[in-house]
C-alpha atoms as a PDB file:
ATOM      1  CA  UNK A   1      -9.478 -66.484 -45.502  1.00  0.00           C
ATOM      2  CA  UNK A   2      -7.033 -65.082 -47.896  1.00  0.00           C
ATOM      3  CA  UNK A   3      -6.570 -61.177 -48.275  1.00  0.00           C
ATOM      4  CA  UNK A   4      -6.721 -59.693 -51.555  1.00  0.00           C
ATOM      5  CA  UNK A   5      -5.005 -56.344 -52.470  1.00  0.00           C
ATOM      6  CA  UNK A   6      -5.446 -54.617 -55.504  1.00  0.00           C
ATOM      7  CA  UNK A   7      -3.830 -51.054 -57.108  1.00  0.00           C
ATOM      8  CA  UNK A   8      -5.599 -48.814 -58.409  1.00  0.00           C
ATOM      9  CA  UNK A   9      -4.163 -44.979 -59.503  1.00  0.00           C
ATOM     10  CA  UNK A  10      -5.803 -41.522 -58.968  1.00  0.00           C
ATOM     11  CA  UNK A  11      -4.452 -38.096 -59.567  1.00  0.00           C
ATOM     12  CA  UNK A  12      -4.738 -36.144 -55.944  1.00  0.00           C
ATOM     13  CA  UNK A  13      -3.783 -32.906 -58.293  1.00  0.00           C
ATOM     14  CA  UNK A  14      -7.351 -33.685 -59.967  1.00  0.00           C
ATOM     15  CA  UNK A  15     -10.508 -33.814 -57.610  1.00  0.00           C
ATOM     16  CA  UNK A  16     -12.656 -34.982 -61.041  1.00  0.00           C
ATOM     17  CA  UNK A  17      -9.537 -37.705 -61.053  1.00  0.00           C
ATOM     18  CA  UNK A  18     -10.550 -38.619 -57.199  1.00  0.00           C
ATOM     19  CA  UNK A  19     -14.431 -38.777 -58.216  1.00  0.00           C
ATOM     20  CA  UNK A  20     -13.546 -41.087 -60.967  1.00  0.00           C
ATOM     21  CA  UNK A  21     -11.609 -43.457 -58.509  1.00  0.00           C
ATOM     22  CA  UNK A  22     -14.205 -43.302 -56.016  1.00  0.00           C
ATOM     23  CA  UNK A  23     -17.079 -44.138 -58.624  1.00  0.00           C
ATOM     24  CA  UNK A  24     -14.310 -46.879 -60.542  1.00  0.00           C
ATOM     25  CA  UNK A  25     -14.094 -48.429 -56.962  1.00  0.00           C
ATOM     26  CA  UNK A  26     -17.506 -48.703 -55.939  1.00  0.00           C
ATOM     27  CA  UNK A  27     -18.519 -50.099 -59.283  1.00  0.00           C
ATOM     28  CA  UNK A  28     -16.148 -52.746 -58.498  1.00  0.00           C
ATOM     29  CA  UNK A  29     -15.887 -53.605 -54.542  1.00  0.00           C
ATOM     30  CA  UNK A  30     -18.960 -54.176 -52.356  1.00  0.00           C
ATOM     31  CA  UNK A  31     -16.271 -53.401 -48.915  1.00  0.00           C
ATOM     32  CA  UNK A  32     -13.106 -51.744 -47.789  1.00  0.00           C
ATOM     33  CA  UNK A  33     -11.656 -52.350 -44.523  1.00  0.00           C
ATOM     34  CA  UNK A  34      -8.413 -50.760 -45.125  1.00  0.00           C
ATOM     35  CA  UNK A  35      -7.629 -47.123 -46.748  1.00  0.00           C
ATOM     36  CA  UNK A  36      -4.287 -45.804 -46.609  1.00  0.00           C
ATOM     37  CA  UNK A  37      -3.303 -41.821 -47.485  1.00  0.00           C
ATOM     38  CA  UNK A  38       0.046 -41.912 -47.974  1.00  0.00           C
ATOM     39  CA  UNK A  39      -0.007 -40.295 -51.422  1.00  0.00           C
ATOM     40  CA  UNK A  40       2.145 -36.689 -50.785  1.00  0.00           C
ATOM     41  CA  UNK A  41       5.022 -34.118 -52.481  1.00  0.00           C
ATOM     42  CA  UNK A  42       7.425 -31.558 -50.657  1.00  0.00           C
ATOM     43  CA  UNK A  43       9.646 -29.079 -51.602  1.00  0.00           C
ATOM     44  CA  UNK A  44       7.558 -27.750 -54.664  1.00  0.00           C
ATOM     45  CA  UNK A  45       7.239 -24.733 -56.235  1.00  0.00           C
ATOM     46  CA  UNK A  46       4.315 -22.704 -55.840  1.00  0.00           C
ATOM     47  CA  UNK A  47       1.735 -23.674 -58.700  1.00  0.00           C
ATOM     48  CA  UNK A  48      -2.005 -24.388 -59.332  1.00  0.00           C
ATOM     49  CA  UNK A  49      -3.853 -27.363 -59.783  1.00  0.00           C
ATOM     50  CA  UNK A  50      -6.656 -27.456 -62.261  1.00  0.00           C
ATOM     51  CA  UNK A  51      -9.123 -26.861 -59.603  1.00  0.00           C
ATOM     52  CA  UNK A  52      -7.208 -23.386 -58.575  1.00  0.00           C
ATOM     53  CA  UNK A  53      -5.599 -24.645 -55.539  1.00  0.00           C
ATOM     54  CA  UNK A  54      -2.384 -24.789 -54.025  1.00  0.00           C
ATOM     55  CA  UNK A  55      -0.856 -28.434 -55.154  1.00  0.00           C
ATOM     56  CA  UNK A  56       1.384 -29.175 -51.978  1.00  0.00           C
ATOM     57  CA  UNK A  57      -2.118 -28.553 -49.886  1.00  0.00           C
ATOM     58  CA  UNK A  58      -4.416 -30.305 -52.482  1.00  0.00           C
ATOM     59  CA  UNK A  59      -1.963 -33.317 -52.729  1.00  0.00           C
ATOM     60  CA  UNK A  60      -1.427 -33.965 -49.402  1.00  0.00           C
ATOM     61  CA  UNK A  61      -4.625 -33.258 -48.159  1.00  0.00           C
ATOM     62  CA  UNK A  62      -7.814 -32.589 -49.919  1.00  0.00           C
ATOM     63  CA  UNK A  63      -7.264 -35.199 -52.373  1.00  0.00           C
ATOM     64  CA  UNK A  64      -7.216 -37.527 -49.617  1.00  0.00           C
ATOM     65  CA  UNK A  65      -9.758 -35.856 -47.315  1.00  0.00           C
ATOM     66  CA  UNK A  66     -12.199 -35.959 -50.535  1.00  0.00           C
ATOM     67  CA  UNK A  67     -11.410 -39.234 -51.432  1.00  0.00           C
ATOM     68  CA  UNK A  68     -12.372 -40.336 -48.060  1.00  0.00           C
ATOM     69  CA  UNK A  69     -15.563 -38.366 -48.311  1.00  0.00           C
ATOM     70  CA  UNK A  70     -16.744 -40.164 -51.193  1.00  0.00           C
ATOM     71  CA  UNK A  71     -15.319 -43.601 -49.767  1.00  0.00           C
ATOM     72  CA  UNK A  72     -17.203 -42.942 -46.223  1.00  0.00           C
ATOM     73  CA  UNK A  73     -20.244 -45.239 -47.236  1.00  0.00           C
ATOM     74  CA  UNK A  74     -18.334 -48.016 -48.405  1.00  0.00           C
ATOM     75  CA  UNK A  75     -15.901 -47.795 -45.109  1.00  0.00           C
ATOM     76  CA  UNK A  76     -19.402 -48.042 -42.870  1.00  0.00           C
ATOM     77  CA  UNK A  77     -20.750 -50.916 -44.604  1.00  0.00           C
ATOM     78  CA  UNK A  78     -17.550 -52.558 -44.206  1.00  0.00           C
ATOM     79  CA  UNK A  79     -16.875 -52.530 -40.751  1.00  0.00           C
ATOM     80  CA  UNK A  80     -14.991 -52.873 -38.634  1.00  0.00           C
ATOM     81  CA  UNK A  81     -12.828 -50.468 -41.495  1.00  0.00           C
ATOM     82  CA  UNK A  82      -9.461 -48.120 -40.829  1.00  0.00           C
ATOM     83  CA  UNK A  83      -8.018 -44.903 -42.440  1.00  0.00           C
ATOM     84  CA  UNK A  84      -4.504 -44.771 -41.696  1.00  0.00           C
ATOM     85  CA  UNK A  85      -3.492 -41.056 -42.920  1.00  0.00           C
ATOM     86  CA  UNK A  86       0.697 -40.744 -42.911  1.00  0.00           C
ATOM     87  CA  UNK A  87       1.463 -37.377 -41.429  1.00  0.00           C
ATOM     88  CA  UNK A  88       4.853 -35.510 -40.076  1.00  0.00           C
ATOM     89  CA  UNK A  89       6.256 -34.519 -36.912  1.00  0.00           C
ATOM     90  CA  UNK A  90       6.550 -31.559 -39.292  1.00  0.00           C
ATOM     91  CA  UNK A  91       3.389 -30.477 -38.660  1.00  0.00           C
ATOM     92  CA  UNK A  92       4.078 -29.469 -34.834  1.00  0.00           C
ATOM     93  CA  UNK A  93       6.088 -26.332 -37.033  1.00  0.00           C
ATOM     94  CA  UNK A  94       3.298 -24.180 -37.905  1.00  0.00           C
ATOM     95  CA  UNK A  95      -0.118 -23.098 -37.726  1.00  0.00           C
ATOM     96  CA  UNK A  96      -3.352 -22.382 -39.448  1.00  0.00           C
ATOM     97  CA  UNK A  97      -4.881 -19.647 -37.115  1.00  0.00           C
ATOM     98  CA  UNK A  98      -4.511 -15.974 -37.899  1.00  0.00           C
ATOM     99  CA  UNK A  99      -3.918 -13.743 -34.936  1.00  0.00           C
ATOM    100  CA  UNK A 100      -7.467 -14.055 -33.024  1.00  0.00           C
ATOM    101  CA  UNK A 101      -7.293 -17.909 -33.012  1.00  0.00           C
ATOM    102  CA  UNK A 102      -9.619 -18.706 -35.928  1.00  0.00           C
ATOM    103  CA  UNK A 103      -8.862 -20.830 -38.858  1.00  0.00           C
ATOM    104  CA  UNK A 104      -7.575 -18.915 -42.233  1.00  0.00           C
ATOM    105  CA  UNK A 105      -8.308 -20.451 -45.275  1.00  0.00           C
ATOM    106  CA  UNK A 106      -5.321 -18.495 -46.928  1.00  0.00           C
ATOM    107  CA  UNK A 107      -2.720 -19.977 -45.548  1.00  0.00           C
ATOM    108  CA  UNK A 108      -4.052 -23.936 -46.741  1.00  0.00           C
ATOM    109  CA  UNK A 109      -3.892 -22.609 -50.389  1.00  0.00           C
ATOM    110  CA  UNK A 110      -1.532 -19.140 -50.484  1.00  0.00           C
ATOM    111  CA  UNK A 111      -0.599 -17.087 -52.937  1.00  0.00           C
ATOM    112  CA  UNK A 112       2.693 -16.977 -54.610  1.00  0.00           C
ATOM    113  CA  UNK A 113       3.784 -14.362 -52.484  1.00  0.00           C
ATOM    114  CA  UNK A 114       2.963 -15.831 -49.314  1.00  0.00           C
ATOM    115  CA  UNK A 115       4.358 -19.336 -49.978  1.00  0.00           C
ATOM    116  CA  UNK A 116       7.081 -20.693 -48.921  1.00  0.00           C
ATOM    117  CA  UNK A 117       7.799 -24.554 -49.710  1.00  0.00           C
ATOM    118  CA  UNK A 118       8.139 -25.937 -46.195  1.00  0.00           C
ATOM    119  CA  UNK A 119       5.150 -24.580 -44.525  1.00  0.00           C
ATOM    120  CA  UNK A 120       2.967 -25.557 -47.150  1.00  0.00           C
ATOM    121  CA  UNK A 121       3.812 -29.166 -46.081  1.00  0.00           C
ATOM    122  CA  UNK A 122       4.141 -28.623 -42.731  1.00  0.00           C
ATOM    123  CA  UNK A 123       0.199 -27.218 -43.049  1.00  0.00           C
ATOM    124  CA  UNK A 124      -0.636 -30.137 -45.142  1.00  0.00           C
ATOM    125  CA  UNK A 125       0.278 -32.523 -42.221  1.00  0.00           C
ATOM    126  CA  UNK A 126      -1.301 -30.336 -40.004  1.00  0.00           C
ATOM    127  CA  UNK A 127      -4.967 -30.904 -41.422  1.00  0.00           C
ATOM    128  CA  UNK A 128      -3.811 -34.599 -42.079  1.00  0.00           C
ATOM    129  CA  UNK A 129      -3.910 -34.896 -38.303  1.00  0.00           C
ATOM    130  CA  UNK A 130      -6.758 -32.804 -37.373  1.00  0.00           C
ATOM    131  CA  UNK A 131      -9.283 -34.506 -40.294  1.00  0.00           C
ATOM    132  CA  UNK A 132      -7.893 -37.728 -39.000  1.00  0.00           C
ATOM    133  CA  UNK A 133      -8.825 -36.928 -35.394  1.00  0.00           C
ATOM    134  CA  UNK A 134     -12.058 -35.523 -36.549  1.00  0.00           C
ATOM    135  CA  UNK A 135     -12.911 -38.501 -38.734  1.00  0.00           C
ATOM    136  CA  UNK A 136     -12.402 -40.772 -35.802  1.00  0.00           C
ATOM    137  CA  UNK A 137     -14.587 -39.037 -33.734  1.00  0.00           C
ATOM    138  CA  UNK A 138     -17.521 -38.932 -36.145  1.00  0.00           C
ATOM    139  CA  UNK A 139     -17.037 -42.356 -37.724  1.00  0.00           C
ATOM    140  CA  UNK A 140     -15.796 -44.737 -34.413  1.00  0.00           C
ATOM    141  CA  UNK A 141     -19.107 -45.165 -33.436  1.00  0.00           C
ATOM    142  CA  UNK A 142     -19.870 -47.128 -36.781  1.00  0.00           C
ATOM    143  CA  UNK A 143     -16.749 -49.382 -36.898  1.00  0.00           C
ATOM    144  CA  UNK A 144     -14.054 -47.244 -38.519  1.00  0.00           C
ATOM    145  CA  UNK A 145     -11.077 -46.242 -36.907  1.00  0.00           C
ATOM    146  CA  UNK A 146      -8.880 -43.544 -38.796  1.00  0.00           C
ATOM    147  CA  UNK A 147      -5.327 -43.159 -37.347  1.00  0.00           C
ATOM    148  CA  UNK A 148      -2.429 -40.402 -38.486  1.00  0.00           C
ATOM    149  CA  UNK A 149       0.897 -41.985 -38.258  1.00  0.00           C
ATOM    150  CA  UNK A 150       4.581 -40.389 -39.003  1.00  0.00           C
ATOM    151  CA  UNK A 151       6.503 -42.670 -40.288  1.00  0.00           C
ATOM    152  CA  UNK A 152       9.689 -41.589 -39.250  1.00  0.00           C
ATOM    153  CA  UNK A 153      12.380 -39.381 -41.362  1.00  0.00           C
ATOM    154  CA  UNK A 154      12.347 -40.772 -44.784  1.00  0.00           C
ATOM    155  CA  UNK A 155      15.836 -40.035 -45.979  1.00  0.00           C
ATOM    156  CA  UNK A 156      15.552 -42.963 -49.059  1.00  0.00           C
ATOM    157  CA  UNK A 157      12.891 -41.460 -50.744  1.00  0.00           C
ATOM    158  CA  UNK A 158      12.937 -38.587 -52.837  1.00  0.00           C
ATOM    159  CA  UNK A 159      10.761 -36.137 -50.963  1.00  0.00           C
ATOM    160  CA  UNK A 160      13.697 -33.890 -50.859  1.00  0.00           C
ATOM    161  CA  UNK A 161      14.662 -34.221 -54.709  1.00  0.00           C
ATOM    162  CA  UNK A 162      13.201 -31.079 -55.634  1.00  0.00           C
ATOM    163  CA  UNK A 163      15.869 -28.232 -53.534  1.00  0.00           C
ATOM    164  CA  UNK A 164      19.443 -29.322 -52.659  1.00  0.00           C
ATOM    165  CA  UNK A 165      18.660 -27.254 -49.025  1.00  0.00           C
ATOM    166  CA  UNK A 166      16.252 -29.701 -48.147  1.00  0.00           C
ATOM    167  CA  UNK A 167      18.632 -32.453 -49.296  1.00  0.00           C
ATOM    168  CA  UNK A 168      21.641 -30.865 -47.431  1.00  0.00           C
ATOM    169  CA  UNK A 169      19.368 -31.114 -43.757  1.00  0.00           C
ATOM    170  CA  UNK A 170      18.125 -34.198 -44.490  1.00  0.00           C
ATOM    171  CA  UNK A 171      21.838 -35.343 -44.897  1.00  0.00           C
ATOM    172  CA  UNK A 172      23.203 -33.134 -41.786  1.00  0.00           C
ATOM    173  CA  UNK A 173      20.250 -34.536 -39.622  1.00  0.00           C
ATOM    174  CA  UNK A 174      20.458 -38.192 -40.486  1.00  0.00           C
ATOM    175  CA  UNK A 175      22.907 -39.024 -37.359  1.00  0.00           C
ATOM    176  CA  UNK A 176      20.371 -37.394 -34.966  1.00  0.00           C
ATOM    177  CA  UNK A 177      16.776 -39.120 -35.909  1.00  0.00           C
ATOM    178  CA  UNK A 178      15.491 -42.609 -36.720  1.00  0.00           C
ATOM    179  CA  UNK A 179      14.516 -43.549 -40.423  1.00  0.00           C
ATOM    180  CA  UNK A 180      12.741 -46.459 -42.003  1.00  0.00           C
END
């Protein structure tokens, strides 16, 4: 039994992008038993994607939440299947509950004036953990298993390319957490 492992490229930024993956995929494979989300940005400024939303959140998130979405029926059929849907400890840093508890949408796709770099991701890993939890609640009972994982501080990459602050903590914190 050998595995097999293929590439194949999507725009997050573009849901039609994600649609055309999903469709490109299922036109090609019968099963998937393994789907990782690891696709994500940091540190960006504020802009739009074509479909009018916040890019840190639609990156990180809905790209991958949709993708799953339209992946779901191939992941049952497959079974046993797993999402594995990288996160951050950075998540534990925020929020997305106004002040009586309930969920508000604003804060998953702000405004320019209410954005700030940082939270944006740190909300983006927030509903990477919470859709994973939910996801393995609805779809265990059929086989698939989704799991968030953080994979540690990733000081080799270049998340932090895009503001020298977030490159001076990374640097200053280094001694003080573990790194792949």
């Amino acid at each position: 039994h050998k595995a097999k492992v293929e590439a194949m490229t999507l725009d997050l930024a573009l849901l039609r992008s994600v649609q055309h993956f999903a469709q490109a995929f299922k036109a090609k494979h019968a099963s998937l038993h393994v789907l990782v989300c690891n696709a994500g940005v940091f540190a960006l400024p504020w802009s739009l994607t074509k479909d009018g939303l916040e890019t840190t959140f639609q990156v990180n998130h809905l790209g991958h939440f949709y993708l799953v979405q339209l992946l779901q029926d191939v992941l049952c059929r497959s079974a046993p299947a797993r999402v594995v849907v990288v996160s951050s400890e950075s998540h534990r840093f925020t929020d997305i509950n106004d002040s009586s508890g309930k969920l508000d949408f604003s804060r998953l796709s702000p405004s320019k004036n209410d954005y700030w770099a940082m939270l944006a991701y740190n909300r983006s890993k927030l509903c990477n953990i919470l859709f994973s939890n939910e996801l393995h609640r609805r779809l265990s009972p059929r086989g698939v298993t989704s799991n968030a994982v953080h994979p540690g501080n990733m000081f080799y990459s270049s998340l932090h390319r895009n503001w020298w602050v977030y490159t001076l903590l990374f640097t200053l914190g280094r001694p003080f957490t573990k790194s792949m």
